[in-house]
N, C-alpha and C. Protein backbone atom coordinates (compact mmCIF):
# COMPACT_ATOMS: atom_id res chain seq x y z
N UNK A 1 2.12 12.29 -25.40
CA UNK A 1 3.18 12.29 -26.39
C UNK A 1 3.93 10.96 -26.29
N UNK A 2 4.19 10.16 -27.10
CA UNK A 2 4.80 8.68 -27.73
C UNK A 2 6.48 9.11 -27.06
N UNK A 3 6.77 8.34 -26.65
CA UNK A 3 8.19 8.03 -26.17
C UNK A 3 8.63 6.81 -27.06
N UNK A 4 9.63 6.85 -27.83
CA UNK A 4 10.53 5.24 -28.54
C UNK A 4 11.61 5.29 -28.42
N UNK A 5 12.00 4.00 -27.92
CA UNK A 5 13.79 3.66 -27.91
C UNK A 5 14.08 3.87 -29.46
N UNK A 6 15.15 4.61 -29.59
CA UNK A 6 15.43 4.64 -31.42
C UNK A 6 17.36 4.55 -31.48
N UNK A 7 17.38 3.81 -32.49
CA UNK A 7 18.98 3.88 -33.14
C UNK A 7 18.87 5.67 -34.19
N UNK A 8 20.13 6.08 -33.67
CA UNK A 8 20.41 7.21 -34.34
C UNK A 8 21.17 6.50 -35.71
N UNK A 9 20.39 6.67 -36.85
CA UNK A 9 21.30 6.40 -38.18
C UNK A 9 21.88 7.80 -38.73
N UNK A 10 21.17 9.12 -39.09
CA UNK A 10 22.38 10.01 -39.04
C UNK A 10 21.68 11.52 -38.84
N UNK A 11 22.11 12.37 -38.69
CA UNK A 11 21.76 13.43 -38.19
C UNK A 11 22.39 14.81 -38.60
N UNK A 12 22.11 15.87 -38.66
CA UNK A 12 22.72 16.70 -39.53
C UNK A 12 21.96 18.34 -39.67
N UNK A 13 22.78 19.36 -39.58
CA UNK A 13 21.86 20.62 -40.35
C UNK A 13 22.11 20.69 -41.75
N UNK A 14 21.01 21.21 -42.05
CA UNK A 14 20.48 22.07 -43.58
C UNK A 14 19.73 23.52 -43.52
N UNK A 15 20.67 23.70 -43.94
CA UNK A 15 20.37 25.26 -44.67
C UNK A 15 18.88 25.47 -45.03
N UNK A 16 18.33 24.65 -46.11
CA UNK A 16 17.24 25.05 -47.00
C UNK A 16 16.27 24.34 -46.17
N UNK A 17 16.35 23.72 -45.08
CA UNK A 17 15.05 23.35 -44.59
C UNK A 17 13.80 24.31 -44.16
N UNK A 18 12.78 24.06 -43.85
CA UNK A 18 11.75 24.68 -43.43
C UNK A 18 11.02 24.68 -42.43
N UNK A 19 11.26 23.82 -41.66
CA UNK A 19 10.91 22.97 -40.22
C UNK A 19 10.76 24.11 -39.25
N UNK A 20 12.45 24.34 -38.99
CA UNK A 20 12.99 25.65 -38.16
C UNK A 20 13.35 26.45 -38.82
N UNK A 21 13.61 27.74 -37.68
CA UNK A 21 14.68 28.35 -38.04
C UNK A 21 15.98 27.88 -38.95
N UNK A 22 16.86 28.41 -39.42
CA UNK A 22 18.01 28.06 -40.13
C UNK A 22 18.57 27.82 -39.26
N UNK A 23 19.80 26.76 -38.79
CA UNK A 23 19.75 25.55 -39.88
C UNK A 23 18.75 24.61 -38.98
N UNK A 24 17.91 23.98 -39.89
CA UNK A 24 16.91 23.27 -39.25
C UNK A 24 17.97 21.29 -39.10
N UNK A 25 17.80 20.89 -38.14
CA UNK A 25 18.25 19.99 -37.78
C UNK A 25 17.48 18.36 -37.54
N UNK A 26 17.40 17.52 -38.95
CA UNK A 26 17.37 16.79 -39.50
C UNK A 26 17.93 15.21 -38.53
N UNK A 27 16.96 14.50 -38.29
CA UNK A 27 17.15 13.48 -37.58
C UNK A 27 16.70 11.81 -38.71
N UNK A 28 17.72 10.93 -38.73
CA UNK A 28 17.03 9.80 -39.20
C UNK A 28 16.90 8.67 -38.25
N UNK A 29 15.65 8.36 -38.00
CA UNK A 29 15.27 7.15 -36.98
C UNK A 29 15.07 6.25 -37.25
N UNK A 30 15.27 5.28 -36.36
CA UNK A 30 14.94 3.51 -36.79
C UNK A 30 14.21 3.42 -35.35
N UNK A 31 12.78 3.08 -35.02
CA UNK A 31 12.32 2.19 -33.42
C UNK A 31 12.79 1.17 -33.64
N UNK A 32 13.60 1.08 -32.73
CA UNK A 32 13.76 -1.09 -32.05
C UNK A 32 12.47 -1.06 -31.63
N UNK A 33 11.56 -0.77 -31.89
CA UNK A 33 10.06 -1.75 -31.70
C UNK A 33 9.18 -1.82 -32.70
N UNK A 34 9.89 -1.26 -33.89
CA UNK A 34 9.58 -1.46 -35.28
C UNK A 34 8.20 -0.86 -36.18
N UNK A 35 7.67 0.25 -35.15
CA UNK A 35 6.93 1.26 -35.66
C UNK A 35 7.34 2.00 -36.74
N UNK A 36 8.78 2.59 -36.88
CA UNK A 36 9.49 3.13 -38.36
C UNK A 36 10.98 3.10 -38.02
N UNK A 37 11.15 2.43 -39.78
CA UNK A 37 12.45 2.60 -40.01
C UNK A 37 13.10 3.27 -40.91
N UNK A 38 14.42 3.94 -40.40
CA UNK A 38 15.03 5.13 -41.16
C UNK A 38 13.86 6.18 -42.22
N UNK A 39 13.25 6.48 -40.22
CA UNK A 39 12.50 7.33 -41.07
C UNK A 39 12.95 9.45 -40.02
N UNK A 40 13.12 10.42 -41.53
CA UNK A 40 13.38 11.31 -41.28
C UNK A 40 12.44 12.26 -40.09
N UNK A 41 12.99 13.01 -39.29
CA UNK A 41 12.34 13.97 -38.11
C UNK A 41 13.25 15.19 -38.41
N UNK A 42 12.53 16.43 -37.88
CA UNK A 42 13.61 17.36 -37.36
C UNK A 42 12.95 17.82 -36.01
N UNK A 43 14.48 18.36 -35.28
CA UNK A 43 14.30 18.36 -33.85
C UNK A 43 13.84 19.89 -33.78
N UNK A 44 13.21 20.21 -32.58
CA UNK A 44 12.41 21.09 -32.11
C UNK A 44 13.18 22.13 -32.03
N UNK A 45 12.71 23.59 -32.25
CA UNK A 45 13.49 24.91 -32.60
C UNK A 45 14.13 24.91 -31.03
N UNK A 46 13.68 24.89 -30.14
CA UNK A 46 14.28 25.25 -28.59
C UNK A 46 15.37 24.58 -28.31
N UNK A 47 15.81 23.45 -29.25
CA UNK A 47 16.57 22.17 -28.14
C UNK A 47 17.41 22.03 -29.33
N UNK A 48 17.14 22.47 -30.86
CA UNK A 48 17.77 21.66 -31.71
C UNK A 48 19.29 21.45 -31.78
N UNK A 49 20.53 22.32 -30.58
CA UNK A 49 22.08 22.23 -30.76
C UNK A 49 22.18 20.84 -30.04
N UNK A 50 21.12 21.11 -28.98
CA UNK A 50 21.38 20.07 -27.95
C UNK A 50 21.16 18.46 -28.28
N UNK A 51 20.18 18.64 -28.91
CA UNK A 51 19.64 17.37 -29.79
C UNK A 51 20.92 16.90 -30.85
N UNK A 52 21.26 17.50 -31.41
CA UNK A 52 22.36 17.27 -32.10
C UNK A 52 23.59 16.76 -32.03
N UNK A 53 23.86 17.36 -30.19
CA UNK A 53 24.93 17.03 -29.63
C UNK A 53 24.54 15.37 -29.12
N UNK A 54 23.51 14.99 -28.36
CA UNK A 54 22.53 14.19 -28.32
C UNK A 54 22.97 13.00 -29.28
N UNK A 55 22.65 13.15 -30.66
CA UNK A 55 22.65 12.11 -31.68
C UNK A 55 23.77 11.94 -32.18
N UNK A 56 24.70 13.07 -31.94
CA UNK A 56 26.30 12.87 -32.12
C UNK A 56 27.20 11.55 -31.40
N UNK A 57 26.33 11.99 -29.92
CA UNK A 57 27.08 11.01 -28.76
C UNK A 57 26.44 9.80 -28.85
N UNK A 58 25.07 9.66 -29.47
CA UNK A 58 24.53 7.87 -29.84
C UNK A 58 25.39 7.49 -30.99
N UNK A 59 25.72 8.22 -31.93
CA UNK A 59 26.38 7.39 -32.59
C UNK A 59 27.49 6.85 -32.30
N UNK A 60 28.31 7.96 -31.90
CA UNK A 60 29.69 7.87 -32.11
C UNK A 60 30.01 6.15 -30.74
N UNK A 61 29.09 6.32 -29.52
CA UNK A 61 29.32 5.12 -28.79
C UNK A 61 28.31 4.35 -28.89
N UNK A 62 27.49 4.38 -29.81
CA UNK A 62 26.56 3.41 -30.78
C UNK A 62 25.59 2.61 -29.60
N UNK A 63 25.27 4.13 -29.10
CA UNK A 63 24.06 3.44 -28.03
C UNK A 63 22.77 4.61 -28.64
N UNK A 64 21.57 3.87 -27.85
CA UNK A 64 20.06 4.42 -28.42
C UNK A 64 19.65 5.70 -27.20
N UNK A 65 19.40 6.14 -27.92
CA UNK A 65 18.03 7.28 -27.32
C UNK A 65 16.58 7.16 -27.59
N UNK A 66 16.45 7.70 -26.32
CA UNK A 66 14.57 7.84 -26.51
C UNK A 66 14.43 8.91 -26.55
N UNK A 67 13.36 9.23 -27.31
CA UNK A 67 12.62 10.31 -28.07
C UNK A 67 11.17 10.58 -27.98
N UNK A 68 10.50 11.48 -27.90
CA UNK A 68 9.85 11.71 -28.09
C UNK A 68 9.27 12.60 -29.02
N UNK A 69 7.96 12.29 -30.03
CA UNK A 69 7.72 12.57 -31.50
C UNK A 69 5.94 13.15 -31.26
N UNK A 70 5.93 14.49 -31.79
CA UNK A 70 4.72 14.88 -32.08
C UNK A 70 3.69 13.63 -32.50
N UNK A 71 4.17 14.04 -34.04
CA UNK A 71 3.57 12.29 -34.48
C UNK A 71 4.40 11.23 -35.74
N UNK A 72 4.56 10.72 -34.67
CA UNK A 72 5.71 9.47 -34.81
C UNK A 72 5.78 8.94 -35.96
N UNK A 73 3.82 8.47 -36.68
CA UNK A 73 4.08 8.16 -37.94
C UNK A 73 4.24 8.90 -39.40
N UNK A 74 4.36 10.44 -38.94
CA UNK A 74 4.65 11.40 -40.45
C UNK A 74 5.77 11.90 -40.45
N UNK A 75 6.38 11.38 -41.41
CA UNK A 75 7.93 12.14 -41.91
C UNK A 75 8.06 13.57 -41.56
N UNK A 76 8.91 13.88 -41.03
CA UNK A 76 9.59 15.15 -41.01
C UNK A 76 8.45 15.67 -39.40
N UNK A 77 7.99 14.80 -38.98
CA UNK A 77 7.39 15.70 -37.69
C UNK A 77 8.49 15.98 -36.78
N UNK A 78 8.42 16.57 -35.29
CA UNK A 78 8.93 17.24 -34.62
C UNK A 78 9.31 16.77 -33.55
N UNK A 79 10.70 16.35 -33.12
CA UNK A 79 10.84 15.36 -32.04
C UNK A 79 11.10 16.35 -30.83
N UNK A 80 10.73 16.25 -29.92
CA UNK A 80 10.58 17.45 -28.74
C UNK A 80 11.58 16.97 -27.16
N UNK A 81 11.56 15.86 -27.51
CA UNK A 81 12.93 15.37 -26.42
C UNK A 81 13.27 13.86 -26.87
N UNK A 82 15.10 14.28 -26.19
CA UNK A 82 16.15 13.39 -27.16
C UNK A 82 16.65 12.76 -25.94
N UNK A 83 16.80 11.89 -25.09
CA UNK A 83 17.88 11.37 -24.27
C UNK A 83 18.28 10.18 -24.15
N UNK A 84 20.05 10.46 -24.38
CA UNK A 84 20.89 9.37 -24.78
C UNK A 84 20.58 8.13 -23.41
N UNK A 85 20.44 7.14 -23.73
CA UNK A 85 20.36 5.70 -22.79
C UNK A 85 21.67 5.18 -22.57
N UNK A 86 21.41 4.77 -21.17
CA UNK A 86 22.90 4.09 -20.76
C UNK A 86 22.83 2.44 -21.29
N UNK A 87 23.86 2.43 -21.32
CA UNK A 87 24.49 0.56 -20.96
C UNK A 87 25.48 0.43 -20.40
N UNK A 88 25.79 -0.59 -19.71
CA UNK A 88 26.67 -1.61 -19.44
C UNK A 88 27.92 -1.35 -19.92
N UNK A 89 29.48 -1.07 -19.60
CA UNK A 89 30.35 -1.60 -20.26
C UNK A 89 30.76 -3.03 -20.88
N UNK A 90 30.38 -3.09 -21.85
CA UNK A 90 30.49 -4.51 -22.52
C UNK A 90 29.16 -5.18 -22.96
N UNK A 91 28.13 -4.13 -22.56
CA UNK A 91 27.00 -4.70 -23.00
C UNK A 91 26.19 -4.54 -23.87
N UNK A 92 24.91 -4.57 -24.14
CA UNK A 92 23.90 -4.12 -24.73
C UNK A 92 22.70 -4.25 -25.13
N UNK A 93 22.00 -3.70 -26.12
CA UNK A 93 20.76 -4.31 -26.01
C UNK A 93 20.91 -5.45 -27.13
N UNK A 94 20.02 -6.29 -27.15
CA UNK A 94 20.15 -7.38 -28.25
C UNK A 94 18.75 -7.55 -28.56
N UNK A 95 18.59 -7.49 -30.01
CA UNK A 95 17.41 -7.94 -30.83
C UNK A 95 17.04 -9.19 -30.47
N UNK A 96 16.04 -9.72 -30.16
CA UNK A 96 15.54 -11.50 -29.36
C UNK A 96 14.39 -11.83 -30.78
N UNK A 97 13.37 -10.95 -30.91
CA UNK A 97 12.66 -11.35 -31.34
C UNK A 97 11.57 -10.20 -32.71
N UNK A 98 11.65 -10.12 -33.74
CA UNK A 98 11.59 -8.79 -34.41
C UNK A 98 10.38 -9.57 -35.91
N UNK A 99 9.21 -9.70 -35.22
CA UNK A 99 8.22 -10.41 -36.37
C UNK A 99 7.13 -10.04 -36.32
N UNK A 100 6.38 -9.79 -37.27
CA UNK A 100 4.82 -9.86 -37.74
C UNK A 100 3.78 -10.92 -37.41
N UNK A 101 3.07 -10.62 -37.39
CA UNK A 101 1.90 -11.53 -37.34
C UNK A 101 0.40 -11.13 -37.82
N UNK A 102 -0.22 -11.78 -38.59
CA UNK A 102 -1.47 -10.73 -39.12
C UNK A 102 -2.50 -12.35 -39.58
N UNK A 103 -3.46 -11.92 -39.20
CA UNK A 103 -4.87 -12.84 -39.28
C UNK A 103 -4.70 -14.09 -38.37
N UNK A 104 -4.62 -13.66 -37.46
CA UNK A 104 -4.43 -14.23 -36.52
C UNK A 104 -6.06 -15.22 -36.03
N UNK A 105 -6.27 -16.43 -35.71
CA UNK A 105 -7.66 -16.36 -35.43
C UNK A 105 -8.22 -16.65 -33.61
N UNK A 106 -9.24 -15.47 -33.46
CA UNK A 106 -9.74 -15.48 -32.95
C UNK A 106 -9.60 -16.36 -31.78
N UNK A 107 -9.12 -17.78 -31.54
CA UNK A 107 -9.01 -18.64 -30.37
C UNK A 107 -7.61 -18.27 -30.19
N UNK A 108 -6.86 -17.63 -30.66
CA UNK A 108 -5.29 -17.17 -30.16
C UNK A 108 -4.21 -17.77 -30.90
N UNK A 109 -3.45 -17.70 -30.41
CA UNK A 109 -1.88 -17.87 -30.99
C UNK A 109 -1.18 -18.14 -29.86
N UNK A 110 -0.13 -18.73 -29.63
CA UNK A 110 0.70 -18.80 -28.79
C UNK A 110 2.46 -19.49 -29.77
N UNK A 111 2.87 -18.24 -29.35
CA UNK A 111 4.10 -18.44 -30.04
C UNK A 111 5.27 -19.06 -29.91
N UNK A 112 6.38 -19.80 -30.11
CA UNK A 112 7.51 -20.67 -29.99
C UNK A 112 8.14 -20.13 -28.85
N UNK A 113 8.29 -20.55 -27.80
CA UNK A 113 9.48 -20.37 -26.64
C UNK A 113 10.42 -19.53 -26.72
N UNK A 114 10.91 -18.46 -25.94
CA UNK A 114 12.22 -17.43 -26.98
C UNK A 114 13.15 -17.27 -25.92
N UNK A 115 13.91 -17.71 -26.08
CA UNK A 115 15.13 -17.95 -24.94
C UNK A 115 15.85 -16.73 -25.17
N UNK A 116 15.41 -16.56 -23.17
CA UNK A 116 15.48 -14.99 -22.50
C UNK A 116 16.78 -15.35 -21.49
N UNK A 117 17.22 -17.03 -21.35
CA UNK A 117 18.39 -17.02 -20.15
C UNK A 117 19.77 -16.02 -20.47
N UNK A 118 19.44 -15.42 -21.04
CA UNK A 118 21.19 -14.83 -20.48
C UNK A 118 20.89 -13.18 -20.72
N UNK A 119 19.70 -13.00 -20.42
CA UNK A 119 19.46 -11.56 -20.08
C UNK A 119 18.71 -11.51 -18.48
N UNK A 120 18.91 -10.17 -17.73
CA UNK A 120 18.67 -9.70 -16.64
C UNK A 120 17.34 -8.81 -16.80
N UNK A 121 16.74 -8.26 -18.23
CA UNK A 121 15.53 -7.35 -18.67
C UNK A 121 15.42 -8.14 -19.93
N UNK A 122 14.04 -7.62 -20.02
CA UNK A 122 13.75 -7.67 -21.67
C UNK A 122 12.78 -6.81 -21.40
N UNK A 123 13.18 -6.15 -22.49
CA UNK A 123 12.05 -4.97 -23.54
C UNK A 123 10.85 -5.70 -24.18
N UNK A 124 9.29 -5.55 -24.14
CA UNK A 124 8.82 -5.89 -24.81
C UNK A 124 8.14 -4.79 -25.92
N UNK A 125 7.63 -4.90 -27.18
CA UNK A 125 7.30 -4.27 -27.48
C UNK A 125 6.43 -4.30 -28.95
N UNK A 126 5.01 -3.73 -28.88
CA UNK A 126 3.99 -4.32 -30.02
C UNK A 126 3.46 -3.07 -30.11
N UNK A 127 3.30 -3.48 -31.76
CA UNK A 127 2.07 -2.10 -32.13
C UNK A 127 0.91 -3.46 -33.08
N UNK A 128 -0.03 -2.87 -33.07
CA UNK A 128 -1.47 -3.55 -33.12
C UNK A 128 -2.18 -2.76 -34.37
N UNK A 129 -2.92 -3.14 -35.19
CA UNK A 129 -2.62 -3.04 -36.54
C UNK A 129 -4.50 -3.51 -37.04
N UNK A 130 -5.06 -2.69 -38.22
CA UNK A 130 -6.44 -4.08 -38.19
C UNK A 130 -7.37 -3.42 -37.63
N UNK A 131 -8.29 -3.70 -37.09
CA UNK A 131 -9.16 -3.49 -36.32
C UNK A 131 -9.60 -4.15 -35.19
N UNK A 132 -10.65 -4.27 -34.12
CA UNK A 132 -10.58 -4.36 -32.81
C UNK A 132 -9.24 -4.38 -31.98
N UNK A 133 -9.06 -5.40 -30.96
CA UNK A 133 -8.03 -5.43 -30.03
C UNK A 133 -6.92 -6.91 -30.17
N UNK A 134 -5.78 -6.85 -29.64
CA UNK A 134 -5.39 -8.29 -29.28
C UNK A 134 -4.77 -7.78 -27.94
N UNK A 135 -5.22 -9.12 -26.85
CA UNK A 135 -4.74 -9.33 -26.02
C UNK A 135 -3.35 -9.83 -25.79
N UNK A 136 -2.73 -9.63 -25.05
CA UNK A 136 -1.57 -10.24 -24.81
C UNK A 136 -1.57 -10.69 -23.66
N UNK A 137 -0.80 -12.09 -23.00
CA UNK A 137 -0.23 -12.88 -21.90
C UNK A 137 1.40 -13.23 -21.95
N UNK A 138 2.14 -12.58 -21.44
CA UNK A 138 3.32 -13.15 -21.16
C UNK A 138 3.67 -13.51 -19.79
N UNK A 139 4.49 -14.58 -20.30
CA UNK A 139 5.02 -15.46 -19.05
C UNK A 139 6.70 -15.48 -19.00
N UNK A 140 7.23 -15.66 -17.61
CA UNK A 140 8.67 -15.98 -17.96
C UNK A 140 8.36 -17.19 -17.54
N UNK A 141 9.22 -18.32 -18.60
CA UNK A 141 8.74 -20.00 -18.69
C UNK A 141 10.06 -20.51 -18.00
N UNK A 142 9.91 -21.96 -17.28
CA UNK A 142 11.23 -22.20 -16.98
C UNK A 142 10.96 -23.31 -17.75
N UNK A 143 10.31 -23.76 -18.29
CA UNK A 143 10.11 -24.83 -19.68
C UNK A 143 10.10 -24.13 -21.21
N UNK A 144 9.29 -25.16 -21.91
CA UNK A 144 9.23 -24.93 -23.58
C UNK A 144 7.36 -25.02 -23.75
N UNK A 145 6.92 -24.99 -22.58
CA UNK A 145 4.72 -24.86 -22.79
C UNK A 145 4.52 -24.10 -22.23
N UNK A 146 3.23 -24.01 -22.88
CA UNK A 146 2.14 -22.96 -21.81
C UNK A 146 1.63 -23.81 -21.07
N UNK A 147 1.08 -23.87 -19.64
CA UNK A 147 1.35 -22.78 -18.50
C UNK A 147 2.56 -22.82 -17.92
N UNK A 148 3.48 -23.59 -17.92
CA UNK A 148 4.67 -23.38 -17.20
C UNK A 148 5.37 -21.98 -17.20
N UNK A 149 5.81 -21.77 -15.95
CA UNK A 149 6.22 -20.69 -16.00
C UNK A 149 5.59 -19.44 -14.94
N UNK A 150 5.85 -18.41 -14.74
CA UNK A 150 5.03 -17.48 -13.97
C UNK A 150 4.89 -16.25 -15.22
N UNK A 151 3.68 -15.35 -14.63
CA UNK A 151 2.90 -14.32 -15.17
C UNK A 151 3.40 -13.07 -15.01
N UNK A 152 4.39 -12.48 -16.18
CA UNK A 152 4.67 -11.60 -16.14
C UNK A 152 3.89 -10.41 -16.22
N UNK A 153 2.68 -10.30 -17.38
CA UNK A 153 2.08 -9.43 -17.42
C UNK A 153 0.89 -9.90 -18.40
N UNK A 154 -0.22 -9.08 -18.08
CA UNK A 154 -1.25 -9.30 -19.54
C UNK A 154 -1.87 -7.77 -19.60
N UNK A 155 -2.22 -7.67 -20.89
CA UNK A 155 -2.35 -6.53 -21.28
C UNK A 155 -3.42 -6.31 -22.66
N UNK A 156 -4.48 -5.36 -22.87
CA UNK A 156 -4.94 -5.51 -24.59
C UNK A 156 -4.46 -4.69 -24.41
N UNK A 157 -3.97 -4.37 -26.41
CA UNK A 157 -3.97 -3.35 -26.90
C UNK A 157 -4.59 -3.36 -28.15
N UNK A 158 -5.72 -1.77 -28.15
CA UNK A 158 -6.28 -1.90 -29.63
C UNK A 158 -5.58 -1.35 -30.93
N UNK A 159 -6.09 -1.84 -31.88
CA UNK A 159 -5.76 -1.31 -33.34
C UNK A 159 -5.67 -0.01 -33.37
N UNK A 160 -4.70 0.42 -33.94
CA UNK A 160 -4.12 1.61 -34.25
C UNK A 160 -3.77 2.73 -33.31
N UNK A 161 -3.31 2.23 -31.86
CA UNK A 161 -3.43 2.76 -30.83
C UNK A 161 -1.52 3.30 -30.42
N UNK A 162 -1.36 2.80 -31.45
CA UNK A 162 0.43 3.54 -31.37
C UNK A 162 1.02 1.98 -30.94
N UNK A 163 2.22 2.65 -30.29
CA UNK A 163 2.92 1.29 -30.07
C UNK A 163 3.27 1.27 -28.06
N UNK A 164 2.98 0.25 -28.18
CA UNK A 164 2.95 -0.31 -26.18
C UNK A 164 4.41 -0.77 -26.48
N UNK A 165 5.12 -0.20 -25.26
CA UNK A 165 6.54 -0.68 -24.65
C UNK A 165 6.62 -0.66 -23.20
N UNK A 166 6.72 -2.02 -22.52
CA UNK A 166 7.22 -2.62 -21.24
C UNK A 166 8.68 -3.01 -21.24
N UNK A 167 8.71 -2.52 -20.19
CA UNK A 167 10.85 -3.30 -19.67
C UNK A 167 9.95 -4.53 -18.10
N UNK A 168 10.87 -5.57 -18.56
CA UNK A 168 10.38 -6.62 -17.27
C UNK A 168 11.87 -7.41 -16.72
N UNK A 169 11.61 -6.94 -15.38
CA UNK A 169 13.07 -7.67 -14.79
C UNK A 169 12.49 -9.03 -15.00
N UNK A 170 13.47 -10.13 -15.73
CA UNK A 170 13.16 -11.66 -15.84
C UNK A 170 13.84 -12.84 -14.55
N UNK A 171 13.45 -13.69 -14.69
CA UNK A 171 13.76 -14.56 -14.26
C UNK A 171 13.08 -16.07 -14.79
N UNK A 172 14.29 -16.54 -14.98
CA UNK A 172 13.40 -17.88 -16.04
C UNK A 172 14.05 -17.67 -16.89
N UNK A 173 13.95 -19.29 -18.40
CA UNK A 173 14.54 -19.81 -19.54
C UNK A 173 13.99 -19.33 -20.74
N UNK A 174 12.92 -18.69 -20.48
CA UNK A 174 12.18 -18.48 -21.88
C UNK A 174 10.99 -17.91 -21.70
N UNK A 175 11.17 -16.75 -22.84
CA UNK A 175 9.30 -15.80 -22.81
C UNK A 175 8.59 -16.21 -23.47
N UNK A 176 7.15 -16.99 -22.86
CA UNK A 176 5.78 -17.29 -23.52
C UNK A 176 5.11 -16.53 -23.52
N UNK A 177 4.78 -16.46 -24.81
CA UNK A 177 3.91 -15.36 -25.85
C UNK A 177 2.25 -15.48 -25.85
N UNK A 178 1.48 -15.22 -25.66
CA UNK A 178 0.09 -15.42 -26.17
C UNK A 178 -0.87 -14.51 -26.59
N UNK A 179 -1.43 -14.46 -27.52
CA UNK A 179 -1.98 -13.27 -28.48
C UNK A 179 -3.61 -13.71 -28.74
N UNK A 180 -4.38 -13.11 -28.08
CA UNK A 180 -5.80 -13.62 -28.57
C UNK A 180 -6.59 -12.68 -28.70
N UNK A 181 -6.40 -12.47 -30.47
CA UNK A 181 -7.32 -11.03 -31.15
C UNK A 181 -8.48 -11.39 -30.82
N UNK A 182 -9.59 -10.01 -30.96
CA UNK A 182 -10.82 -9.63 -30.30
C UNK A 182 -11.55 -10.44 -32.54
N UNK A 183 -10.99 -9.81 -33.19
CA UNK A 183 -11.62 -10.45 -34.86
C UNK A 183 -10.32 -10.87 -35.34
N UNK A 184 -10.20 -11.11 -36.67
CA UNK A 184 -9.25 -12.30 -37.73
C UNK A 184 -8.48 -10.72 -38.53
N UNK A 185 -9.53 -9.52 -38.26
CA UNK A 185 -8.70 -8.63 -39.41
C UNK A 185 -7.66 -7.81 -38.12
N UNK A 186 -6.21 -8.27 -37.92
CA UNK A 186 -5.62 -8.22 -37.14
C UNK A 186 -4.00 -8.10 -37.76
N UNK A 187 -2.96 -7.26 -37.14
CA UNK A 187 -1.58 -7.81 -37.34
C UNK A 187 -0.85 -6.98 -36.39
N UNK A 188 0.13 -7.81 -35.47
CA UNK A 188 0.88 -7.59 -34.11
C UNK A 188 2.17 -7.65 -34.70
N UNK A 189 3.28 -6.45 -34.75
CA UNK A 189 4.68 -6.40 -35.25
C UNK A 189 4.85 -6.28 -33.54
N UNK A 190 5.70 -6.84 -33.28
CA UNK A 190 6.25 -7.44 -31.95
C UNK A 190 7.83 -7.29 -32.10
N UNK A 191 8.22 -6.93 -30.86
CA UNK A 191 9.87 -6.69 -31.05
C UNK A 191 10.44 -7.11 -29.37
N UNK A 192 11.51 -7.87 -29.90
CA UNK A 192 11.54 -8.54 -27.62
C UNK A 192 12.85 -8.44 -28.08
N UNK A 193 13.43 -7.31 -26.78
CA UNK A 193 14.98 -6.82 -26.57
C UNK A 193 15.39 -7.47 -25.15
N UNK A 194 16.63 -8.20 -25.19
CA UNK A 194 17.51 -8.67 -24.13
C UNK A 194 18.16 -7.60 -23.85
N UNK A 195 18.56 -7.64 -22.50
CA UNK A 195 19.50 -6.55 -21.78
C UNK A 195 20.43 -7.23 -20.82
């Protein structure tokens, strides 16, 4: 079962739903890793006051929960656990990096330098799109090239395989990116959160 960091946009019972029992309890999601946005769920008949209470308390102190979703990409499926995420007083998460990429060729990509100095984590996070695989290489850089830097992680992930999310304690000026699809019919929505 898919786990996603999600912003609670709004949440609510209805009477006339059909999901649950009455009142069936109506969730709208956004992934910060950009699998779906403001897209509708309702929460699971066992949990649904709690869930509620749940998306009450993300909003109101406008922090995220992770969730977990039957299936993540059809409207109105069934989210089966809700729990609110901490932060920092004074802190939070911050959007770094939130882009597409599609036909990518075959000898790779390596993407612009993304200045990670004034975070302690970053979230990474890709869904893979197309057919075959793309690899990934990240580095934390203490320059602006590839190879500088040390090896945070490498990883494939294939097409249509949901969405991959890593948290990496950093150290270093900047995350180097490198993407080298398996064919050209390819597209990597990529999302990199500071903490």
């Amino acid at each position: 079962m898919p786990f996603f960091a999600c912003t609670v946009n709004e949440i609510g019972p209805a009477a006339d739903g059909t999901e649950t029992a009455h009142p069936v309890i109506y969730i709208n999601l956004t992934d910060t890793g950009g699998s779906f946005v403001n897209q509708w769920f309702h929460a699971a008949e066992n949990s649904k006051a709690h869930m509620l209470s749940v998306g009450l308390a993300a909003m109101s102190t406008n922090r995220q929960v992770e969730v977990a979703i039957d299936t993540p990409n059809v409207p109105y499926s069934s989210v089966t656990r809700m729990y609110l995420l901490g932060s920092a007083p004074g802190s939070g998460t911050k959007l770094v990096l939130d882009q597409s990429f599609s036909g990518m060729p075959t000898s790779g990509k390596n993407l612009d330098p993304i200045d990670i100095s004034a975070f302690a984590k970053i979230r990474f996070s890709v869904t893979v799109n197309g057919s075959g695989s793309i690899e990934f290489f990240l580095l934390s850089g203490t320059g602006g090239q590839f190879p500088s830097g040390y090896a945070l992680d490498d990883f494939t992930v294939d097409a249509g395989g949901g969405t991959l999310t890593r948290t990496y304690d950093v150290a270093g000026l900047t995350l180097l990116i490198q993407m080298i699809p398996s064919d050209s019919d390819n597209q990597a929505i990529i999302g990199v959160f500071g903490n």
